[in-house]
N, C-alpha and C. Protein backbone atom coordinates (compact mmCIF):
# COMPACT_ATOMS: atom_id res chain seq x y z
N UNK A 1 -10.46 -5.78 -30.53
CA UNK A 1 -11.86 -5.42 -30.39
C UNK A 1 -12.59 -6.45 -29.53
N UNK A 2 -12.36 -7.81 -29.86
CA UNK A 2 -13.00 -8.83 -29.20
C UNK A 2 -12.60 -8.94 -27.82
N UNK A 3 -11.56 -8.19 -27.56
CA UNK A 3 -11.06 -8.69 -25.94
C UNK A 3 -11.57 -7.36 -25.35
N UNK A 4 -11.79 -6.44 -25.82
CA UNK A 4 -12.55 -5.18 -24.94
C UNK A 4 -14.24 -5.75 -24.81
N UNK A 5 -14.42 -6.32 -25.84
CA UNK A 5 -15.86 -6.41 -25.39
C UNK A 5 -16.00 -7.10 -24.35
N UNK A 6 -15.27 -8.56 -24.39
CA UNK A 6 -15.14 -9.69 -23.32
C UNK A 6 -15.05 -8.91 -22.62
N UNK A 7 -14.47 -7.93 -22.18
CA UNK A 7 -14.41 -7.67 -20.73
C UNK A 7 -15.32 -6.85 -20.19
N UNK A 8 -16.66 -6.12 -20.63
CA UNK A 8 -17.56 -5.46 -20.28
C UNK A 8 -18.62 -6.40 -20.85
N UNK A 9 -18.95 -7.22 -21.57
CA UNK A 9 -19.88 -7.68 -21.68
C UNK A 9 -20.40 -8.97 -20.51
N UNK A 10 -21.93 -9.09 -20.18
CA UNK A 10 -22.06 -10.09 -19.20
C UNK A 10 -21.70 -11.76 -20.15
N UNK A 11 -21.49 -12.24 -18.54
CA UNK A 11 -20.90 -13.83 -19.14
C UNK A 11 -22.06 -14.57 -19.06
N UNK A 12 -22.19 -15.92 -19.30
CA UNK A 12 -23.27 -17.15 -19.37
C UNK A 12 -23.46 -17.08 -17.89
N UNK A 13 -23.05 -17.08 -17.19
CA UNK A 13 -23.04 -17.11 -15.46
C UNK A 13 -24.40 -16.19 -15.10
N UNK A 14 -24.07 -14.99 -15.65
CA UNK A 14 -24.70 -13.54 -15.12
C UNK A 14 -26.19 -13.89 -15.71
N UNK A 15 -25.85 -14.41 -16.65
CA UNK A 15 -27.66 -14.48 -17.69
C UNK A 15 -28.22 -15.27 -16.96
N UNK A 16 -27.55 -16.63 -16.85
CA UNK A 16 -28.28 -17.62 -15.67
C UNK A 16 -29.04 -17.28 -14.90
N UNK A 17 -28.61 -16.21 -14.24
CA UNK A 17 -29.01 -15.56 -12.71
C UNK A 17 -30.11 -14.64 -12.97
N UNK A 18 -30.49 -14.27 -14.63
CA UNK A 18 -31.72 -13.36 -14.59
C UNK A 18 -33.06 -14.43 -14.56
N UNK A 19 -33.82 -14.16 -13.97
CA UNK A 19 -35.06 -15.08 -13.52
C UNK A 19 -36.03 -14.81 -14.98
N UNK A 20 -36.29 -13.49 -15.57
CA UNK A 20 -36.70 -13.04 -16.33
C UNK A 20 -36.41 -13.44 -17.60
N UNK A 21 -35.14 -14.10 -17.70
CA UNK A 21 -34.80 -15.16 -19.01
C UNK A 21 -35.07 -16.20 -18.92
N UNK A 22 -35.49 -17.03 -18.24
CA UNK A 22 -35.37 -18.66 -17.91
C UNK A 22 -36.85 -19.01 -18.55
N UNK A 23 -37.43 -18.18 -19.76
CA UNK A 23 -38.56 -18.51 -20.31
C UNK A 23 -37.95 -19.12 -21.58
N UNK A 24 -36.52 -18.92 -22.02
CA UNK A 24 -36.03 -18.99 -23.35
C UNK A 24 -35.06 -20.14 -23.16
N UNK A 25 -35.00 -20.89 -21.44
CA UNK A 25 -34.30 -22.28 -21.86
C UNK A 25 -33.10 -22.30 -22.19
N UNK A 26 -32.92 -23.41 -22.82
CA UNK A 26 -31.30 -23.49 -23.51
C UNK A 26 -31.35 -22.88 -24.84
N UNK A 27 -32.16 -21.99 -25.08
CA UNK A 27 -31.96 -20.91 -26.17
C UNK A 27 -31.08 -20.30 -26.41
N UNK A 28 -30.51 -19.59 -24.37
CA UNK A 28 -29.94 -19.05 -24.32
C UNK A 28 -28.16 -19.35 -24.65
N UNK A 29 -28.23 -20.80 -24.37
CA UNK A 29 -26.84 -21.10 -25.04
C UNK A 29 -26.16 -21.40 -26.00
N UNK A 30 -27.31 -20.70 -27.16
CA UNK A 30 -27.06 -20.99 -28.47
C UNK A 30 -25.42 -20.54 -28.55
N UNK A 31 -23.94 -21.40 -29.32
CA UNK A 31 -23.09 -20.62 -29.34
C UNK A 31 -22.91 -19.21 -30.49
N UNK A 32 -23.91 -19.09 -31.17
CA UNK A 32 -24.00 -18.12 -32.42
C UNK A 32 -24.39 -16.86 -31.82
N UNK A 33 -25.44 -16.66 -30.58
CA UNK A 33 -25.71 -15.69 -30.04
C UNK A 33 -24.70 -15.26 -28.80
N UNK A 34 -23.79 -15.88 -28.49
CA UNK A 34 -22.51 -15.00 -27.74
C UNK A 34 -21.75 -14.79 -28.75
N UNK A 35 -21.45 -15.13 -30.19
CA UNK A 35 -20.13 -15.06 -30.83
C UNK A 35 -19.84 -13.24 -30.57
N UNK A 36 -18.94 -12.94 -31.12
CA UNK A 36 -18.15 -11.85 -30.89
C UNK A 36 -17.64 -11.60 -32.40
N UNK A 37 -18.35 -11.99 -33.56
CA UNK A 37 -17.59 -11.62 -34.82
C UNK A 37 -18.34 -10.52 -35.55
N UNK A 38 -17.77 -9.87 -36.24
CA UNK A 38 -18.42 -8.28 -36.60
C UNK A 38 -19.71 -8.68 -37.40
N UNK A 39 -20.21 -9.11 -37.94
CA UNK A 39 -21.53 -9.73 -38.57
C UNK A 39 -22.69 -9.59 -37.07
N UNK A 40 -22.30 -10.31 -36.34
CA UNK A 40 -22.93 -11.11 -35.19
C UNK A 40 -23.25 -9.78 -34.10
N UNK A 41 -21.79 -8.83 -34.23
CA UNK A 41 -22.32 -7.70 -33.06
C UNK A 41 -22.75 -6.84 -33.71
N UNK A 42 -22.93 -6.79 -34.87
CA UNK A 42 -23.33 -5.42 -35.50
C UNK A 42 -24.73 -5.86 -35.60
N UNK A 43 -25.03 -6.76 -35.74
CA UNK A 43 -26.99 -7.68 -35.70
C UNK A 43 -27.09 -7.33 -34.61
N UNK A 44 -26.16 -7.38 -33.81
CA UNK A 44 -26.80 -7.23 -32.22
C UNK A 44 -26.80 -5.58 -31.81
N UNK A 45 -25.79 -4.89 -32.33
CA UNK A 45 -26.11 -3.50 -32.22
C UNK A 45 -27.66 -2.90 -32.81
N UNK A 46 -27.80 -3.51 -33.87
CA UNK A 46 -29.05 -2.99 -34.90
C UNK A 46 -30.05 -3.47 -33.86
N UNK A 47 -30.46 -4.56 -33.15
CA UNK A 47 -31.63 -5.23 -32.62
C UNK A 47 -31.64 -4.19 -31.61
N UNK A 48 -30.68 -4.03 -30.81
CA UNK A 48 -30.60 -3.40 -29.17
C UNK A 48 -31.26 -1.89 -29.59
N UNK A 49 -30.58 -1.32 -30.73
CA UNK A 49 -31.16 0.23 -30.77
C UNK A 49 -32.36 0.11 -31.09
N UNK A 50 -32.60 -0.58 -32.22
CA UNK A 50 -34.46 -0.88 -33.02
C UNK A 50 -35.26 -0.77 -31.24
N UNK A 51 -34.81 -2.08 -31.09
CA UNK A 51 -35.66 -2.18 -29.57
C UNK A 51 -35.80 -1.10 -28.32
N UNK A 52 -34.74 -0.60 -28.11
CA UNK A 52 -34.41 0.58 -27.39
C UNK A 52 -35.77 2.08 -27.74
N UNK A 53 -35.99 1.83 -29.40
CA UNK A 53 -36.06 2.93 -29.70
C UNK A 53 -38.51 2.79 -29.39
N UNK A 54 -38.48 1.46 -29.17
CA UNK A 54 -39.91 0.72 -29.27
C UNK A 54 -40.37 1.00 -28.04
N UNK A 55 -41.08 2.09 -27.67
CA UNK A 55 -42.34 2.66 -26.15
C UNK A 55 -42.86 1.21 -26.01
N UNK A 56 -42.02 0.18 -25.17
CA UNK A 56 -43.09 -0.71 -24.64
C UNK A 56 -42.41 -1.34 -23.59
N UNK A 57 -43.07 -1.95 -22.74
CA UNK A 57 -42.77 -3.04 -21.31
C UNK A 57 -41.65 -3.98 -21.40
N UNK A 58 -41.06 -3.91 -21.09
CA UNK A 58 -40.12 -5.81 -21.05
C UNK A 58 -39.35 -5.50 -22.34
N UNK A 59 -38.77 -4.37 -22.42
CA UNK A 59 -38.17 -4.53 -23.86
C UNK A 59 -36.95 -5.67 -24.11
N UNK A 60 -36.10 -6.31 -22.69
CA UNK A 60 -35.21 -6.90 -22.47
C UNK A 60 -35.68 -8.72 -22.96
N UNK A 61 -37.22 -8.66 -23.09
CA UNK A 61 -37.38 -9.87 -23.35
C UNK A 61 -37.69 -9.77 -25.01
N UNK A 62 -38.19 -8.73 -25.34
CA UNK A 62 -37.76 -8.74 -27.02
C UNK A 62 -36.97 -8.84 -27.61
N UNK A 63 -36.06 -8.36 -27.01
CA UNK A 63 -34.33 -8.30 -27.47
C UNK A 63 -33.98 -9.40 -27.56
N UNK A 64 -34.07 -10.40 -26.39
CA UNK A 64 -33.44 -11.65 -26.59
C UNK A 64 -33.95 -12.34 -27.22
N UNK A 65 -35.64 -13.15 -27.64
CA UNK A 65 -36.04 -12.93 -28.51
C UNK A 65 -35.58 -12.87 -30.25
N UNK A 66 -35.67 -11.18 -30.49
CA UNK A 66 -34.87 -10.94 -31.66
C UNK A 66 -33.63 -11.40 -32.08
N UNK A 67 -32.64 -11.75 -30.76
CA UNK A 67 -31.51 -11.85 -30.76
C UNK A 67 -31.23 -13.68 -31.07
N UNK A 68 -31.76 -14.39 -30.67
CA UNK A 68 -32.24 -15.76 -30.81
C UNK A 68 -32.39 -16.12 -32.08
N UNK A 69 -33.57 -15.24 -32.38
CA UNK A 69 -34.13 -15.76 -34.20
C UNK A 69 -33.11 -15.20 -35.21
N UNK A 70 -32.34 -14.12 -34.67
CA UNK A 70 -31.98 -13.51 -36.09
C UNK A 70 -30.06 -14.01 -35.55
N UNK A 71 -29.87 -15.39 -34.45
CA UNK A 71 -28.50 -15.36 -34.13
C UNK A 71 -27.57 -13.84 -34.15
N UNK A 72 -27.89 -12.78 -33.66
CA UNK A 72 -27.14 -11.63 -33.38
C UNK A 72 -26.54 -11.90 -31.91
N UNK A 73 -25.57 -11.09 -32.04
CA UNK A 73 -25.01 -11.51 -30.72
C UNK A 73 -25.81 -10.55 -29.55
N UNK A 74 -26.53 -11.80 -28.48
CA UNK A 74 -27.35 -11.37 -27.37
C UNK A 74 -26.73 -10.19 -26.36
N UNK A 75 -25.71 -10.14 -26.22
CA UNK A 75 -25.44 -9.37 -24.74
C UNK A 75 -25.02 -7.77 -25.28
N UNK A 76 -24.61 -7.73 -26.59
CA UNK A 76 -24.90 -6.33 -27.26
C UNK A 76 -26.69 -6.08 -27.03
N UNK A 77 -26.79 -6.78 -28.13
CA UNK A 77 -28.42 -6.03 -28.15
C UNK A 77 -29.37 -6.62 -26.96
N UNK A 78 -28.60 -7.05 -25.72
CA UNK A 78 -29.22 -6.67 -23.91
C UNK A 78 -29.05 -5.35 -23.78
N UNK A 79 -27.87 -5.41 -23.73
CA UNK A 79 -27.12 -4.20 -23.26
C UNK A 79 -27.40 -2.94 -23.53
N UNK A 80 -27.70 -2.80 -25.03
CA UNK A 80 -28.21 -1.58 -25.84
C UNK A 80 -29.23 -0.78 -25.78
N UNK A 81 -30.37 -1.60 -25.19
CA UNK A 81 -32.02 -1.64 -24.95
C UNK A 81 -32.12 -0.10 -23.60
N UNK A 82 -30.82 -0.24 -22.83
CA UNK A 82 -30.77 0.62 -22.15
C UNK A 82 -30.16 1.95 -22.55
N UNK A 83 -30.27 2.17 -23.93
CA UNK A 83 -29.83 3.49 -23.93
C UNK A 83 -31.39 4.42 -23.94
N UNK A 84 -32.62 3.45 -23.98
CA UNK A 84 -33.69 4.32 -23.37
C UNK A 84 -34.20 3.86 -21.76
N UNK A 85 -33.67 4.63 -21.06
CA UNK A 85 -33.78 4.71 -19.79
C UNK A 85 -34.97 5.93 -19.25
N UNK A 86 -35.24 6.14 -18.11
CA UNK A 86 -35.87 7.32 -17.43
C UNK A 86 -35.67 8.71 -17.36
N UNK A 87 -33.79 8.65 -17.93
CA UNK A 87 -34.15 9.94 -18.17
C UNK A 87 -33.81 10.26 -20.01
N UNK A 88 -33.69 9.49 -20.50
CA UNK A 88 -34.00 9.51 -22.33
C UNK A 88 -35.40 9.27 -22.62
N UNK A 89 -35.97 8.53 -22.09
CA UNK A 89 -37.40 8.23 -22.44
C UNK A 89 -38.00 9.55 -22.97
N UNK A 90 -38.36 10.43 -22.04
CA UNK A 90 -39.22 11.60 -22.61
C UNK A 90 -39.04 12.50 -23.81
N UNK A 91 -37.56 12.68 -24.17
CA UNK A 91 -37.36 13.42 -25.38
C UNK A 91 -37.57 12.37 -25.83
N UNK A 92 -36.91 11.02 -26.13
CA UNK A 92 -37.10 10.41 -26.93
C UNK A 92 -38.53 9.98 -27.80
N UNK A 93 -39.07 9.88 -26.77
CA UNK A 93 -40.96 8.99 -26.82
C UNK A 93 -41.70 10.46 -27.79
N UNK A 94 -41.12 12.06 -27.27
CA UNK A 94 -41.73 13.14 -28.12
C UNK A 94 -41.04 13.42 -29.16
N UNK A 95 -39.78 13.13 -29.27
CA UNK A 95 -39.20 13.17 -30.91
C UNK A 95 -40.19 11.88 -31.82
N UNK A 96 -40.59 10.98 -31.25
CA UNK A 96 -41.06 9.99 -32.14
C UNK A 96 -42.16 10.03 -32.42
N UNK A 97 -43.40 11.03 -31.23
CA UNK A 97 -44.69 11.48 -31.31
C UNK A 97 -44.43 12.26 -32.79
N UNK A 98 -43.44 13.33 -32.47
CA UNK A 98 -43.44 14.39 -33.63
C UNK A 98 -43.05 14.05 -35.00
N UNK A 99 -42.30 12.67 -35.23
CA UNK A 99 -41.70 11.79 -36.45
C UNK A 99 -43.33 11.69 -36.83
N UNK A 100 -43.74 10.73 -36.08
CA UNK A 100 -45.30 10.46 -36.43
C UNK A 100 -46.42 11.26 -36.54
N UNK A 101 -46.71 12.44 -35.71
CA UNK A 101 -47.43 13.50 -36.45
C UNK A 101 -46.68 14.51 -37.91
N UNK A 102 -45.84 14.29 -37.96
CA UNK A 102 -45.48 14.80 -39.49
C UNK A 102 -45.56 14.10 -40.63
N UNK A 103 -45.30 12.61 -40.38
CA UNK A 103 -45.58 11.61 -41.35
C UNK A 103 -47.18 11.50 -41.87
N UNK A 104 -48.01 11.70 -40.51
CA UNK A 104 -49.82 11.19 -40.95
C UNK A 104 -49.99 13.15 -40.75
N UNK A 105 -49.15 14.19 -40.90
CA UNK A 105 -49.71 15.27 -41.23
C UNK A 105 -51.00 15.91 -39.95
N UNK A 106 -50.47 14.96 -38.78
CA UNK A 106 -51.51 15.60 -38.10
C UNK A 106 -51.10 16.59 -36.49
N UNK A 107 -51.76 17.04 -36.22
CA UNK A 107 -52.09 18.68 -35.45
C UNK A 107 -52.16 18.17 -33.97
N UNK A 108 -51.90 17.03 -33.50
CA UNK A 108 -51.88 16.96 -32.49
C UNK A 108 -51.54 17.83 -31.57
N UNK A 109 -52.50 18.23 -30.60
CA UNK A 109 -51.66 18.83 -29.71
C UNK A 109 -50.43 18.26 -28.59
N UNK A 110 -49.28 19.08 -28.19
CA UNK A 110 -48.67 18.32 -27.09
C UNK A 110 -48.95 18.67 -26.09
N UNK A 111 -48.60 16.79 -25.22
CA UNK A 111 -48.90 17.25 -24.18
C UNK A 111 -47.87 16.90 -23.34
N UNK A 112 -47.56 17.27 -22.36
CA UNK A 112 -46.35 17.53 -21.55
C UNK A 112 -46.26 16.86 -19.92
N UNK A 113 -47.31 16.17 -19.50
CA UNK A 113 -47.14 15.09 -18.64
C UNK A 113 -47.60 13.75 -18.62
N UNK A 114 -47.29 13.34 -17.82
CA UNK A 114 -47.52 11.99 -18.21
C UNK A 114 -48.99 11.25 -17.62
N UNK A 115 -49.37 11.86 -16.93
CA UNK A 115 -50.98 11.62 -16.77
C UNK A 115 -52.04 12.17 -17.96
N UNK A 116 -51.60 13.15 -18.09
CA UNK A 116 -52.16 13.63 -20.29
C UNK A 116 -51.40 12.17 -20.84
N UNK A 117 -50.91 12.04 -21.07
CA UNK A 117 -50.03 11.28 -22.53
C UNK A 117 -50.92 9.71 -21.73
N UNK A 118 -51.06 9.69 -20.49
CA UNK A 118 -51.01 8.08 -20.02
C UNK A 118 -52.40 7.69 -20.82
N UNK A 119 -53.67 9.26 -19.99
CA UNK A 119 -54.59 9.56 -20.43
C UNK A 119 -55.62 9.17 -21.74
N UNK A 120 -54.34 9.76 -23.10
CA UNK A 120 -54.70 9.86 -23.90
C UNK A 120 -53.69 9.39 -25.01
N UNK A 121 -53.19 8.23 -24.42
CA UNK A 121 -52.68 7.39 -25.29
C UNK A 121 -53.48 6.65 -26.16
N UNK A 122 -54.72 6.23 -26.11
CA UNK A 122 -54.98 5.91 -27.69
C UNK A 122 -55.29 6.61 -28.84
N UNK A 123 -55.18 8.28 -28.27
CA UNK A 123 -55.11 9.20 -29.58
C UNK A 123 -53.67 9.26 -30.05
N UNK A 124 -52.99 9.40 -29.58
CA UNK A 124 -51.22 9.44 -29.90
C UNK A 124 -50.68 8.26 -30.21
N UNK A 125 -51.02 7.09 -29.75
CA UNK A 125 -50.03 5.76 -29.90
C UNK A 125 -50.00 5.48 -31.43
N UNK A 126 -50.74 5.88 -32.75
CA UNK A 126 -50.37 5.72 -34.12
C UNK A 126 -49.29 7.02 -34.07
N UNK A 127 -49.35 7.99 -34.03
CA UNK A 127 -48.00 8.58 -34.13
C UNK A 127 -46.84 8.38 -33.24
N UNK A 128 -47.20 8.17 -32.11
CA UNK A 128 -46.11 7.54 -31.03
C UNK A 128 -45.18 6.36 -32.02
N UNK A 129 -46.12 5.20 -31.97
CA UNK A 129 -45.34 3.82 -32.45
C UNK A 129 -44.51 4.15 -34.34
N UNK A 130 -45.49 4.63 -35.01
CA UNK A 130 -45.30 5.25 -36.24
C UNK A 130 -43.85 5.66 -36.53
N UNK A 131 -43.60 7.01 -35.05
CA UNK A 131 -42.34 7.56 -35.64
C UNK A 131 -41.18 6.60 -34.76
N UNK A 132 -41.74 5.34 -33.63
CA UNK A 132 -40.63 4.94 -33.36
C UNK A 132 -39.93 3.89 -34.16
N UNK A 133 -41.00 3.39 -34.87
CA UNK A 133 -40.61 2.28 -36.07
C UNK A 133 -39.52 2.56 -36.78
N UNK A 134 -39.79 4.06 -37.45
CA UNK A 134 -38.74 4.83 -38.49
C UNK A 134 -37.80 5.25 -37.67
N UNK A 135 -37.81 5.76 -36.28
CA UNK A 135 -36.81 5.83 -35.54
C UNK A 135 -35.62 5.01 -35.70
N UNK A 136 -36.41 3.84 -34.77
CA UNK A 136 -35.16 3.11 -34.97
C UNK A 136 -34.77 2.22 -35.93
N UNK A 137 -35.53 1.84 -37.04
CA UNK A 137 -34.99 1.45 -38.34
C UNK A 137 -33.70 2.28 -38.67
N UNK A 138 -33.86 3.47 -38.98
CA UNK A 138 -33.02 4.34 -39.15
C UNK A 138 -32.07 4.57 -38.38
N UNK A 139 -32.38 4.63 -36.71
CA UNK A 139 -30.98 4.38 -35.77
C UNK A 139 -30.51 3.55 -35.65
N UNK A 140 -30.88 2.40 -35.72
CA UNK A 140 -30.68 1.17 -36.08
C UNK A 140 -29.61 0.79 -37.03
N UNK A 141 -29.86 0.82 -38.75
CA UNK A 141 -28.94 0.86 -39.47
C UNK A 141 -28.03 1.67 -39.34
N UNK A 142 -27.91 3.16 -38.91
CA UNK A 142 -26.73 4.13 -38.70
C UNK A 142 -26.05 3.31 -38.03
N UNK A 143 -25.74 2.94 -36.39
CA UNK A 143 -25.36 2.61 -35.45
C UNK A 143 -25.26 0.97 -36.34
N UNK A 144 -25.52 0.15 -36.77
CA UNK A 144 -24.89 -0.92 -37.18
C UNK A 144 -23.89 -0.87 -38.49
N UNK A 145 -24.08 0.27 -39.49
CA UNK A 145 -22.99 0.77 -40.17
C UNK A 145 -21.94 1.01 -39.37
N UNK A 146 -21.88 1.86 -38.29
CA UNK A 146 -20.67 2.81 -37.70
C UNK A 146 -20.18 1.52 -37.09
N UNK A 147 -20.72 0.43 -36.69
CA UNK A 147 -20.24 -0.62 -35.57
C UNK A 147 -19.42 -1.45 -36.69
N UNK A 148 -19.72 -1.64 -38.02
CA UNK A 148 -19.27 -2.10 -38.94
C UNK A 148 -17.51 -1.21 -39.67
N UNK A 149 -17.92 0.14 -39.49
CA UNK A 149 -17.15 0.33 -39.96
C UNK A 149 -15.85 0.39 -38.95
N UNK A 150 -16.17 1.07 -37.84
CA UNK A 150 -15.11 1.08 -36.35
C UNK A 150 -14.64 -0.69 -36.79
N UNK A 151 -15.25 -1.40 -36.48
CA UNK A 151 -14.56 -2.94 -36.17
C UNK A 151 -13.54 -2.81 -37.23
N UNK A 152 -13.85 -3.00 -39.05
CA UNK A 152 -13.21 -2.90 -39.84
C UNK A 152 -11.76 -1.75 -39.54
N UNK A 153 -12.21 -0.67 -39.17
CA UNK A 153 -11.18 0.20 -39.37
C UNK A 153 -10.23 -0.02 -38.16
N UNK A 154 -10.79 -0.60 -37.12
CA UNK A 154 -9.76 -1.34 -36.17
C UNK A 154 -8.84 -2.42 -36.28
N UNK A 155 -9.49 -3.14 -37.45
CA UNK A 155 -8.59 -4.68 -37.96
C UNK A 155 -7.94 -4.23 -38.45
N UNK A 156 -7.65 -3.12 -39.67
CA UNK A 156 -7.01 -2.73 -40.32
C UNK A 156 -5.82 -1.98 -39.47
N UNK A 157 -6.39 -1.14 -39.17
CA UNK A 157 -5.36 -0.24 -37.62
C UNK A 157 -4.26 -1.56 -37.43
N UNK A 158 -4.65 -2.18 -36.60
CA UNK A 158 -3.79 -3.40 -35.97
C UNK A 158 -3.05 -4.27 -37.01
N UNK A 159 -3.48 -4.33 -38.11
CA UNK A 159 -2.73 -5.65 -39.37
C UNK A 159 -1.96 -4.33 -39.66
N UNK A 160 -1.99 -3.38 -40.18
CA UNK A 160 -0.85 -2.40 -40.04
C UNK A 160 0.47 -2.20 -38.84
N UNK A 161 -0.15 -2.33 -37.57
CA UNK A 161 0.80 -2.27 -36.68
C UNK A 161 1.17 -3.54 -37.11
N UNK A 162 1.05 -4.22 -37.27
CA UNK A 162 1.70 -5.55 -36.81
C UNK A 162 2.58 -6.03 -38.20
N UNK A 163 2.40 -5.03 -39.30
CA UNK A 163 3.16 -4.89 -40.72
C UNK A 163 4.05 -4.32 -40.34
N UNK A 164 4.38 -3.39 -39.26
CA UNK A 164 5.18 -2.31 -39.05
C UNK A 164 6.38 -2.99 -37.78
N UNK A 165 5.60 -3.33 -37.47
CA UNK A 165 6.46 -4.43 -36.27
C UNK A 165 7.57 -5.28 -36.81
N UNK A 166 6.66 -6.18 -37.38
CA UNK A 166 7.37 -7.26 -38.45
C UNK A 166 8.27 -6.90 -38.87
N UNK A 167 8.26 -5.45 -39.94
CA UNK A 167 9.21 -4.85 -40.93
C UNK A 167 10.62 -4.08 -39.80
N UNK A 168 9.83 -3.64 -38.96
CA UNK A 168 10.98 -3.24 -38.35
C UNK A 168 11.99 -4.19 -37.29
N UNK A 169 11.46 -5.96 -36.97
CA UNK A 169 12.33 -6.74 -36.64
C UNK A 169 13.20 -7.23 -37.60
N UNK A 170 12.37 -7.43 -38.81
CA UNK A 170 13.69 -7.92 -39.76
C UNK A 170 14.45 -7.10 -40.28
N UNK A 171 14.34 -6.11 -39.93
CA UNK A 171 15.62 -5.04 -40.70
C UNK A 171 16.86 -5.28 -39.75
N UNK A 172 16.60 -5.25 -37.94
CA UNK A 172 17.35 -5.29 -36.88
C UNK A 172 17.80 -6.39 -37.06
C-alpha cells in the first residue's frame, strides 16, 4: 500500500516549489505529516474530503493547515481537496444548498446560474455552508472508514500471501 502511494503522491521537492505554501515554513517538514501509516492517511483522507466538500477560496491552504494541527498525512488531504473541481462544484454546492434547505425547512427558491447564486448569496450561504458541514462530516468519515478498512484488508491480503509462500517453500 505504502509503495503505491509513494509513487503518485507529491515529494518534499514539489511542495517546495508551491509559492502558496511558503506561509507555513518548516511546518511543512513536519516528519508526522508525510508519514504513510494507516492512522495518518486516513486523517488525511477525512481532512481532504471535509475540505473538498467547504464552498470557499484557497481551500489548498486549509488543508494544509488542518493537516499540520491534526499531524494527518499532508499530500492525501492536498490531493483530495480536488475532488471539488469546476466541473463537480455545481451539483455539488446544490446538493448541499438542498441538505441545508431541508435541515432549516426552508422554500428557497433555486436558482440555476451563477450570477443569481453570486447575487444572492447572502440569502443561501446558511443553507449553502449548513448542508456542506454535514456533507462532508459525513463524507468525510465514510471515505476515512473505507480508507481504513481497504489498508487493513490489504495487510491482511499480503500476510496471507506471504503465509502461503512460506508454507509452500518448506514443504519443497
Amino acid at each position: 500500500m505504502r509503495k503505491k502511494l509513494e509513487k503518485i503522491l507529491p515529494t518534499h521537492e514539489k511542495v517546495q516549489k508551491q509559492k502558496f505554501l511558503k506561509i507555513f515554513g518548516k511546518l511543512l517538514y513536519k516528519r508526522e505529516i508525510w508519514s504513510l501509516s494507516r492512522r495518518k492517511v486516513a486523517w488525511g483522507v477525512f481532512i481532504g474530503i471535509f475540505v473538498a466538500c467547504i464552498p470557499m477560496p484557497l481551500q489548498m491552504l486549509l488543508a494544509t493547515f488542518l493537516a499540520i494541527v491534526f499531524n494527518a498525512n499532508f499530500p492525501i488531504s492536498f490531493a483530495l481537496i480536488f475532488v471539488s473541481n469546476p466541473i463537480t462544484m455545481p451539483p455539488l454546492f446544490y446538493f448541499e444548498y438542498e441538505i441545508g434547505n431541508f435541515i432549516f425547512q426552508s422554500k428557497n427558491p433555486v436558482i440555476f446560474s451563477f450570477k443569481s447564486m453570486y447575487d444572492n448569496l447572502d440569502q443561501i450561504a446558511l443553507s449553502l455552508y449548513t448542508g456542506a458541514i454535514i456533507l462532508g462530516v459525513i463524507s468525510a468519515f465514510i471515505c476515512m472508514y473505507l480508507t481504513n478498512f481497504y489498508w487493513i484488508s490489504n495487510v491482511r491480503r499480503t500476510r496471507i500471501k506471504r503465509i502461503k509462500e512460506l508454507n509452500n517453500e518448506t514443504l519443497l
